[in-house]
Protein backbone atom coordinates (compact mmCIF):
# COMPACT_ATOMS: atom_id res chain seq x y z
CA UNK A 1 -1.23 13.95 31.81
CA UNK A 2 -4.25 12.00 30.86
CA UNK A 3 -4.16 9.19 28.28
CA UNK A 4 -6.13 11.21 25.76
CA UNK A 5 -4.38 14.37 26.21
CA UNK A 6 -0.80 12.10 25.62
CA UNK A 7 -2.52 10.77 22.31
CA UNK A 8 -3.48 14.29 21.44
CA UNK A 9 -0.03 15.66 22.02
CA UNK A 10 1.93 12.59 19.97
CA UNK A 11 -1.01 12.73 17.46
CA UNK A 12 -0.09 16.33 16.85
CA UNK A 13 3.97 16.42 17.24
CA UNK A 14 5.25 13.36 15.98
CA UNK A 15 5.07 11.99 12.38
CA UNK A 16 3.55 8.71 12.02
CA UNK A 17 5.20 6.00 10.24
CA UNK A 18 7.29 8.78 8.44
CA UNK A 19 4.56 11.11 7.44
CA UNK A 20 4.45 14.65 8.27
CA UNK A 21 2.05 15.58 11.75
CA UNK A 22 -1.84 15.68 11.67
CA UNK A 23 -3.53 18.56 10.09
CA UNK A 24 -6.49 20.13 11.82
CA UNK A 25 -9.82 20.93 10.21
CA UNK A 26 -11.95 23.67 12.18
CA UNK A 27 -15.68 23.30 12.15
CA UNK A 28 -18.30 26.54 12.38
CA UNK A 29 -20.54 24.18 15.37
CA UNK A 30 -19.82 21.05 17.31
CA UNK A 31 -22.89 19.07 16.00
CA UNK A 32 -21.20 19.38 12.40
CA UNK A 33 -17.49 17.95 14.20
CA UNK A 34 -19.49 14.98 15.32
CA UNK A 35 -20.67 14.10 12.00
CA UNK A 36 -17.15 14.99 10.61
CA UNK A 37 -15.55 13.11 13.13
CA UNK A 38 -17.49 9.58 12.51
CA UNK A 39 -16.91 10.29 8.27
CA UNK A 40 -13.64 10.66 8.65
CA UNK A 41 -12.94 7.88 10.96
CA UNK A 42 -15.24 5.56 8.97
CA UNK A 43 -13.24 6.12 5.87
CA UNK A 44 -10.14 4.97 7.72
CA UNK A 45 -8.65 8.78 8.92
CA UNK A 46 -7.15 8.93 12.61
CA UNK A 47 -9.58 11.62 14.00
CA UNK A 48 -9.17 12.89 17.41
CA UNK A 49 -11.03 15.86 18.92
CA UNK A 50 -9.12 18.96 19.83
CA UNK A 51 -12.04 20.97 21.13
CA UNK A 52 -15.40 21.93 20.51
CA UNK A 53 -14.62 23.03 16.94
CA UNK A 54 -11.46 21.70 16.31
CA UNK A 55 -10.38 17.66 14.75
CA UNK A 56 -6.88 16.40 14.06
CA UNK A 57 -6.41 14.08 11.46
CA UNK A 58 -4.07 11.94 9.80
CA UNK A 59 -4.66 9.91 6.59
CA UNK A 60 -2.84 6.44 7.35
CA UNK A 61 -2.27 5.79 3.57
CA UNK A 62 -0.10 8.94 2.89
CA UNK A 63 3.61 9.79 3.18
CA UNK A 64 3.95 12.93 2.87
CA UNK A 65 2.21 15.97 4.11
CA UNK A 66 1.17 17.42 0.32
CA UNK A 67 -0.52 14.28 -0.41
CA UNK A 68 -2.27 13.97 2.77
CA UNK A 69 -3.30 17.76 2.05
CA UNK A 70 -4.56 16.84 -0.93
CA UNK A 71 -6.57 13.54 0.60
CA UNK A 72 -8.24 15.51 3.45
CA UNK A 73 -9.29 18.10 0.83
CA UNK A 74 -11.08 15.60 -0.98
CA UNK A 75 -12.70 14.06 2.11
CA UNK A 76 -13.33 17.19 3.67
CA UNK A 77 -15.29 18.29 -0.16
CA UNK A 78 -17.08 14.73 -0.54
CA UNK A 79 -18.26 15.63 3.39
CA UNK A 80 -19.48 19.01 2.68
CA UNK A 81 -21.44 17.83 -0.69
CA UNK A 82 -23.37 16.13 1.59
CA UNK A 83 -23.88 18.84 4.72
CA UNK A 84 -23.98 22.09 2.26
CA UNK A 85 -25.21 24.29 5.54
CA UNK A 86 -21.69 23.43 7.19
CA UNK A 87 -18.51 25.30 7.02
CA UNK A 88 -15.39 23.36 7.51
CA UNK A 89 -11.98 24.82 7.14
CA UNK A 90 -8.40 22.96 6.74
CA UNK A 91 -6.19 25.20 8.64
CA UNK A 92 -2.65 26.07 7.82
């Protein structure tokens, strides 16, 4: 297994530092996951790329998985304010 696919896989199964596992946000094109990507890492999110469309992130500062919910909701609103023509989607 490569070193980024092992990230990937303890990024999205294991709870970090007691929170719950990353959520993933789906993007409608890749050029708009870039741009999410860099926001979200700039503003101190653990961002990794799932696929083409696809980011899991974690918000360090959270400890549960309601609040971090409720912190990539705001992130993921402030980032659309500012690209209106993209469609990004928290999934589950």
């Amino acid at each position: 297994m490569s070193q980024a696919a092992a990230t990937r896989q303890s990024l999205s199964s294991t709870p970090m530092c007691g929170t719950s596992p990353a959520m993933q946000i789906h993007v409608d094109e890749q050029s708009h996951l870039d741009d999410l990507l860099a926001f979200l890492r700039k503003i101190g999110c653990i961002a990794l790329r799932v696929d083409g469309c696809t980011l899991e992130v974690h918000v360090p500062e959270t400890t549960n998985e309601r609040d971090e919910r409720l912190e990539l909701r705001a992130y993921l609103g402030s980032w659309q304010a500012r690209h209106p023509e993209a469609e990004a989607k928290l999934l589950g």
